[in-house]
N, C-alpha and C. Protein backbone atom coordinates (compact mmCIF):
# COMPACT_ATOMS: atom_id res chain seq x y z
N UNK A 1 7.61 14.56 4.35
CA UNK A 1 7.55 13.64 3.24
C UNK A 1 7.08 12.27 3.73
N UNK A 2 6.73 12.00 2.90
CA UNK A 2 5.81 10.39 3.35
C UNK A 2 5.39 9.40 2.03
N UNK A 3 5.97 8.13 2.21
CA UNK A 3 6.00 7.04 1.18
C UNK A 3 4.23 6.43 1.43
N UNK A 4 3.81 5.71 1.11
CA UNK A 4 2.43 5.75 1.45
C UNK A 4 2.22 4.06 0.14
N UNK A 5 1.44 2.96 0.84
CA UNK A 5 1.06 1.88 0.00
C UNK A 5 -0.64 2.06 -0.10
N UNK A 6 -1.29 1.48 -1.33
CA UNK A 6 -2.25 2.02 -1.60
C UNK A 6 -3.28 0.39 -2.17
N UNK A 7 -3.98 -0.05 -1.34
CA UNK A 7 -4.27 -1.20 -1.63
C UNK A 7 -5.67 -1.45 -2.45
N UNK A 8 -5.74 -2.54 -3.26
CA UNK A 8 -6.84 -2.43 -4.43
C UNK A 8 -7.74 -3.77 -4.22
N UNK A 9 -8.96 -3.63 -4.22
CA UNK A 9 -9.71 -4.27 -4.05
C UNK A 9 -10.64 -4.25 -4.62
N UNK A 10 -11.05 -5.33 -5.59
CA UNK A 10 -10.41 -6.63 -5.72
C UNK A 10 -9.10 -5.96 -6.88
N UNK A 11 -8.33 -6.84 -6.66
CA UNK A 11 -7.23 -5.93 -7.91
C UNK A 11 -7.22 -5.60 -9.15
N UNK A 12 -6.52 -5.07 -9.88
CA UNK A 12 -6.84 -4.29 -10.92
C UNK A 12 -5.70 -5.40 -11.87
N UNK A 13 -5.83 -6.15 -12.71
CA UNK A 13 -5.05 -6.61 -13.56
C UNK A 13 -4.08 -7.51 -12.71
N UNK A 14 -3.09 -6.83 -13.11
CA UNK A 14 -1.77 -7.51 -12.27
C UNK A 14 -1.51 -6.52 -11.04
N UNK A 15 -1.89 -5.66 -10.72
CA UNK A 15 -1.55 -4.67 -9.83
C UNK A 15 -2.55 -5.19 -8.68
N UNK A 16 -2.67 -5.52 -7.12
CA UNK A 16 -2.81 -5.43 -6.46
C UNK A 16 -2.40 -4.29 -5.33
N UNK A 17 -1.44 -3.59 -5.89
CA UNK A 17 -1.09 -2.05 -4.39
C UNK A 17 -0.45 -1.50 -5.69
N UNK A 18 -0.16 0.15 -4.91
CA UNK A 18 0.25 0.89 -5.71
C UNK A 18 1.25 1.35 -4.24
N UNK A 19 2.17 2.12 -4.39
CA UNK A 19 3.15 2.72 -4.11
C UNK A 19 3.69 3.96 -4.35
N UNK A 20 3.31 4.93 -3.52
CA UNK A 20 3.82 6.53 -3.99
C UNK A 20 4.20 7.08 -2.73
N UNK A 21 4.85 8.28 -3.24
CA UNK A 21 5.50 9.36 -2.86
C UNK A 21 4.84 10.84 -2.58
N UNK A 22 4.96 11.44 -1.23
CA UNK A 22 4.48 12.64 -1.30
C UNK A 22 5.16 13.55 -1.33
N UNK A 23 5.61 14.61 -0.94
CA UNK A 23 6.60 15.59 0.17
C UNK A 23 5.53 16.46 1.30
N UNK A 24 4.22 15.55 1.31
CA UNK A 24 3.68 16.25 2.58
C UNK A 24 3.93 15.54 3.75
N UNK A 25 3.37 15.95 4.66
CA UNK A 25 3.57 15.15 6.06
C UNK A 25 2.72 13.90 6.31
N UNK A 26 1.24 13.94 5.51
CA UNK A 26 0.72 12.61 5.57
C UNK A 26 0.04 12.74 3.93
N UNK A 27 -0.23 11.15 3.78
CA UNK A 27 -0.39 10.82 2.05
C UNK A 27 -2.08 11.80 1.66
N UNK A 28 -3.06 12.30 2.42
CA UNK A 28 -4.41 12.19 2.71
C UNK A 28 -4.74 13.14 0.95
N UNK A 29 -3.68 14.38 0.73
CA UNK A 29 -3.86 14.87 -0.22
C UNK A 29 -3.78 13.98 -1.75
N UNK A 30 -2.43 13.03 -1.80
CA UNK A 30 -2.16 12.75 -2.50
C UNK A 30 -3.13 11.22 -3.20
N UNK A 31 -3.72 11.16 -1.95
CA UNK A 31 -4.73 10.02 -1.74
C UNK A 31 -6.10 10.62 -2.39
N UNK A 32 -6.58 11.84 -1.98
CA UNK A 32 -6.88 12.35 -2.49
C UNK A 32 -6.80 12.48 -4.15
N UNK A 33 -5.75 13.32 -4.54
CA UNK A 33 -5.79 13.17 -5.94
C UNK A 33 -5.95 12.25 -6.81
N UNK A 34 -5.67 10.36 -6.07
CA UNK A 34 -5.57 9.52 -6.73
C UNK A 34 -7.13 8.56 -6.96
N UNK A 35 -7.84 9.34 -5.89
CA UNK A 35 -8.75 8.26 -6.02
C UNK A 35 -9.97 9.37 -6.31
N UNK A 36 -10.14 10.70 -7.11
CA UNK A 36 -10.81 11.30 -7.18
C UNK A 36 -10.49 11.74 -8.84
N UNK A 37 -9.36 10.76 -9.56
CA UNK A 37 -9.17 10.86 -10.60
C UNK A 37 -8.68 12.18 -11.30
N UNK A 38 -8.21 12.87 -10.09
CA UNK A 38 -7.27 14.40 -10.45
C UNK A 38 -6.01 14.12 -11.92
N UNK A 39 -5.50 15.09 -12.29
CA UNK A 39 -4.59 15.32 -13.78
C UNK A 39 -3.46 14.86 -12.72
N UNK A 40 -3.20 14.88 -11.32
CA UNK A 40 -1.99 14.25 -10.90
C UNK A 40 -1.94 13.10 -10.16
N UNK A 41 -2.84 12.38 -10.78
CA UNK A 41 -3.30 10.93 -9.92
C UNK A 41 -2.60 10.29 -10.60
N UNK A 42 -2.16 8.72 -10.45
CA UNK A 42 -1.46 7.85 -10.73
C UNK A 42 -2.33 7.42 -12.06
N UNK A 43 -2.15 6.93 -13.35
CA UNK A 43 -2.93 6.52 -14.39
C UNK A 43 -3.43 4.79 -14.07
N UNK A 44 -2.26 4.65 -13.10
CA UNK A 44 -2.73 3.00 -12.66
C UNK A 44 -3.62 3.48 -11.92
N UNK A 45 -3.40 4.26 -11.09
CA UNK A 45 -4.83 4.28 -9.91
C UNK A 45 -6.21 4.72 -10.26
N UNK A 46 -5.74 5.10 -11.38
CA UNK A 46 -7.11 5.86 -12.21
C UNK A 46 -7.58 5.07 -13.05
N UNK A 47 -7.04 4.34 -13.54
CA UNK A 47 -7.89 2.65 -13.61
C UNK A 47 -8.55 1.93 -13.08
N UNK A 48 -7.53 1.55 -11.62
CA UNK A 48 -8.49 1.06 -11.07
C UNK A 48 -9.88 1.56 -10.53
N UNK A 49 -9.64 2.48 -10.50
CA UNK A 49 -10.89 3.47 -9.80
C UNK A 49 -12.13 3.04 -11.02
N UNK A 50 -11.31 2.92 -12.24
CA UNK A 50 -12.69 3.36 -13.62
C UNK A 50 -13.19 1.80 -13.28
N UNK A 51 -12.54 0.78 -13.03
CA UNK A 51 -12.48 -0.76 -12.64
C UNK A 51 -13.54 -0.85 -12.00
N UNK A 52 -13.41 0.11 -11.01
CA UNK A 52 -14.77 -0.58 -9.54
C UNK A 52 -13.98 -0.74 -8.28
N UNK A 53 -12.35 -1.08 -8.45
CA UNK A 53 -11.60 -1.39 -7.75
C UNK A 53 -12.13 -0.11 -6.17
N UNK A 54 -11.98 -0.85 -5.24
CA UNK A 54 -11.82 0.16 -3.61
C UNK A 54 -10.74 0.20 -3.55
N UNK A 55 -10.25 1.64 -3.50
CA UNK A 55 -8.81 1.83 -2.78
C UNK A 55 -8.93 2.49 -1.71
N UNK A 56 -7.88 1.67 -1.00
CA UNK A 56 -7.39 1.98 0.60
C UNK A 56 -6.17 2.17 0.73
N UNK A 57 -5.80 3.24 1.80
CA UNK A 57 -4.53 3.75 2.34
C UNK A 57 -4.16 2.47 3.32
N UNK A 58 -3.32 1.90 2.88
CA UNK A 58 -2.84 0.47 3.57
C UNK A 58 -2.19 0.89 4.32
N UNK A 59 -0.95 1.70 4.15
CA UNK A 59 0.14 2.29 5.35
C UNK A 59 0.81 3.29 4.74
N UNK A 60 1.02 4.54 5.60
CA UNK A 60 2.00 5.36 5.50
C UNK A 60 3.31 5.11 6.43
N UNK A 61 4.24 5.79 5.90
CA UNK A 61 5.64 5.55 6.12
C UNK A 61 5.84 7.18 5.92
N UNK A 62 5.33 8.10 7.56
CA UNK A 62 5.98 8.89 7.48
C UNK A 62 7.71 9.82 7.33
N UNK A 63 7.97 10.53 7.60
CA UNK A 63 9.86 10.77 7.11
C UNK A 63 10.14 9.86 6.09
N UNK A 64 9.58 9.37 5.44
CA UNK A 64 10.52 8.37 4.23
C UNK A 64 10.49 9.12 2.74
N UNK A 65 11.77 9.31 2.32
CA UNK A 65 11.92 9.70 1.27
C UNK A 65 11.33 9.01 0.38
N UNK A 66 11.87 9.44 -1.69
CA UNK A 66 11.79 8.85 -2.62
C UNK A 66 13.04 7.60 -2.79
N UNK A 67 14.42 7.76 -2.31
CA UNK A 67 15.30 6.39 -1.82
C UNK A 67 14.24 5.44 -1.41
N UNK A 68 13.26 5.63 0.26
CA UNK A 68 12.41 4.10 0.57
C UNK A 68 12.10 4.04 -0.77
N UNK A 69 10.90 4.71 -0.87
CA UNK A 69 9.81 4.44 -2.52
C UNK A 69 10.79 3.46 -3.18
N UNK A 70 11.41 3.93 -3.88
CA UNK A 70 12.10 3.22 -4.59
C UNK A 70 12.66 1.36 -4.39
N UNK A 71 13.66 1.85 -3.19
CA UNK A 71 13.90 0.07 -2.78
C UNK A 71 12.39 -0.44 -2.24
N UNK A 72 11.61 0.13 -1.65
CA UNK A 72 10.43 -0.41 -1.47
C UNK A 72 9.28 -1.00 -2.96
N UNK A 73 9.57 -0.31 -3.77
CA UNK A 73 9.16 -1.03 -5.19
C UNK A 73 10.19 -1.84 -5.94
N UNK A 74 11.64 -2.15 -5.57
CA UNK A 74 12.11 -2.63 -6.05
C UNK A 74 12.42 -4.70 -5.44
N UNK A 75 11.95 -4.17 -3.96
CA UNK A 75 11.42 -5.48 -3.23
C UNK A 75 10.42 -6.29 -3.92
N UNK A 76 9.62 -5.78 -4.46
CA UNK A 76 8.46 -6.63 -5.19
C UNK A 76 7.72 -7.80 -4.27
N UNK A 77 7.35 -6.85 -3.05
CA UNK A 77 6.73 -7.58 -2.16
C UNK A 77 5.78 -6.73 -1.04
N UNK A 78 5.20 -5.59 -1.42
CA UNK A 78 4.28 -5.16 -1.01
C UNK A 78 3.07 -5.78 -0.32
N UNK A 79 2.39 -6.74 -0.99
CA UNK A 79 1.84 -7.63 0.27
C UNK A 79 2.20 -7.91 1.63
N UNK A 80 3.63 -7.78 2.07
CA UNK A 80 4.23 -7.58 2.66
C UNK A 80 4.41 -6.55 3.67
N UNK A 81 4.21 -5.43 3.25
CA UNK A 81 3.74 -4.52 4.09
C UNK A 81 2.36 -4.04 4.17
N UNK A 82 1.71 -4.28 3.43
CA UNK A 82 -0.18 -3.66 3.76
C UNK A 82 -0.88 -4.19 4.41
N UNK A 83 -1.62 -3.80 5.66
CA UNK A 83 -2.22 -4.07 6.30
C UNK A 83 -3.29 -4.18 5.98
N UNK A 84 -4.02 -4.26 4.97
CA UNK A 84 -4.96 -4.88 4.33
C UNK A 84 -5.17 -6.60 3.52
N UNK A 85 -3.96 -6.63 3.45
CA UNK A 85 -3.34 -8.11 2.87
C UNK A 85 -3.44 -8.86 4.50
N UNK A 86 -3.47 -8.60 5.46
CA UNK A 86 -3.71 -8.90 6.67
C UNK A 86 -2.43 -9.36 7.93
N UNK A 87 -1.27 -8.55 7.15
CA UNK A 87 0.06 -8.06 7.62
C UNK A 87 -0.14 -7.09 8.49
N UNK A 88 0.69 -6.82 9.29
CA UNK A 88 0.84 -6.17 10.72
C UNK A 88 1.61 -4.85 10.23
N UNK A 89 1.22 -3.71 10.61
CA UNK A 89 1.85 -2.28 10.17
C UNK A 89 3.32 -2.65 10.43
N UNK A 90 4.22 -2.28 9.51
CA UNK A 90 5.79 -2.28 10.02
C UNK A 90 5.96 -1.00 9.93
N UNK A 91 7.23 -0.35 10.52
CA UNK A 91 8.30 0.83 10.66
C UNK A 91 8.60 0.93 9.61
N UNK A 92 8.85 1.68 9.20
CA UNK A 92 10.19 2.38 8.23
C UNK A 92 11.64 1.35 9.17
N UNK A 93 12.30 0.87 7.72
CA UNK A 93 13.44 0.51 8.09
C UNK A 93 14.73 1.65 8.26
N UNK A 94 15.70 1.14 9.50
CA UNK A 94 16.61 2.09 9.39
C UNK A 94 17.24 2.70 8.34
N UNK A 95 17.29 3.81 7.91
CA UNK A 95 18.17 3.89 6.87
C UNK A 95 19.32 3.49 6.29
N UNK A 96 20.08 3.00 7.45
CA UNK A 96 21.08 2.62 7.18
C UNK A 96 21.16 1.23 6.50
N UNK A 97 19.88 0.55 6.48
CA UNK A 97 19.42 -1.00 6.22
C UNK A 97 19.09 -1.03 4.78
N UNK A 98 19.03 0.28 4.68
CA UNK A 98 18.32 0.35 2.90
C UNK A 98 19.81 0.37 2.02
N UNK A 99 19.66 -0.63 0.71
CA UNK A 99 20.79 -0.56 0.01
C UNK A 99 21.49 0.66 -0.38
N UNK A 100 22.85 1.29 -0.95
CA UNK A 100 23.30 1.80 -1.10
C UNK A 100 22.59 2.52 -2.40
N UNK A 101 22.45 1.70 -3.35
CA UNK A 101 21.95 2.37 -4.38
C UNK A 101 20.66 2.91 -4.88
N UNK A 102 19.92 3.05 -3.46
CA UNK A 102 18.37 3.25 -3.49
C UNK A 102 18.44 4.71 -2.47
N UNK A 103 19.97 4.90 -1.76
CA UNK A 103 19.68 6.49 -1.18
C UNK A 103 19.85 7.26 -1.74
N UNK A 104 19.01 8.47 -1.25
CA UNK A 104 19.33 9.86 -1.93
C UNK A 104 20.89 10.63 -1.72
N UNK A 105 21.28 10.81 -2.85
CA UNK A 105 23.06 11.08 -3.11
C UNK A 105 22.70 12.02 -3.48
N UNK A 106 23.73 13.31 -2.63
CA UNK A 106 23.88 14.57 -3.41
C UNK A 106 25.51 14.65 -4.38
N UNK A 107 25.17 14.63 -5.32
CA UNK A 107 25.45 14.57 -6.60
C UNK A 107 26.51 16.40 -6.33
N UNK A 108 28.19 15.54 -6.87
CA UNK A 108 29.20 16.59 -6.70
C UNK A 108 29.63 16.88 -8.46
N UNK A 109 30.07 17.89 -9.01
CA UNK A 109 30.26 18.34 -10.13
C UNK A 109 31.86 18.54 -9.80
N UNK A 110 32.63 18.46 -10.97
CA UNK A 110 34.13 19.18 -10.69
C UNK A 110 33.91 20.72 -11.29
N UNK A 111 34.35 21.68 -10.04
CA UNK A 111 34.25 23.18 -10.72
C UNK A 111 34.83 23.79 -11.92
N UNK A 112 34.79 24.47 -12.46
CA UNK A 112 35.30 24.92 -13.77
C UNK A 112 36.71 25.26 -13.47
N UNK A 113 37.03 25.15 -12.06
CA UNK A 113 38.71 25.63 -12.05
C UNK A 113 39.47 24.26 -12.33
N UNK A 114 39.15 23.20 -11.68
CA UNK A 114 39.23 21.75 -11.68
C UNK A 114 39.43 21.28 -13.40
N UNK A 115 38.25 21.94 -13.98
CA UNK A 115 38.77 21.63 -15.63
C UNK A 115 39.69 22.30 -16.10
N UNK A 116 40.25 23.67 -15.82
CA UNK A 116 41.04 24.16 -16.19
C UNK A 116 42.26 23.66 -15.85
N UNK A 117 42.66 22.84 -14.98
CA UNK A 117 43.96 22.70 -14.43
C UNK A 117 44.31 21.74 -15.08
């Protein structure tokens, strides 16, 4: 799995990067679909594309779940990480650094004996 920033040039509206999610090992497919205007491409990215906009694979963030994705769009500072903005590649942050409410929780049910009692 791999989180992946997706940088736009010159930008598209208010969107300057996009931000997605794969479950492959690197973004190249999903990069793929987005900038070749596939039925599973991003509709922002498929804008920009109709735009004129160049998109570039700014950085992948291999092993990173949909938890990064998430606090990573909820930072609202992607410039920040793309190396196209003329920022220096960063790591994946420890997991343990990422807020509580942005990890992936496996989700417990009470069993049907539990209701019965």
């Amino acid at each position: 799995m791999t989180v992946y920033v997706l940088h736009f040039d010159p930008p598209y509206l208010h969107a300057g990067h996009y931000i997605g999610y794969t479950p492959d090992e690197t973004a190249e497919r999903r990069v793929r679909e987005h900038t070749e205007c596939l039925s599973a491409g991003s509709p922002l990215v498929k804008a920009a594309v109709a735009a004129g906009c160049k998109v570039t694979l700014a950085h992948e963030f291999p092993l990173a779940g949909r938890d990064f994705e998430a606090w990573l769009k909820s930072r609202r500072d992607t410039p920040r990480w793309c190396s196209c903005c003329g920022n220096a590649v960063r790591k994946t942050p420890d997991p343990e650094k990422i807020p509580e409410a942005f990890r992936n929780k496996k989700r417990t049910y009470p069993s049907s004996d539990a209701e019965a009692a």
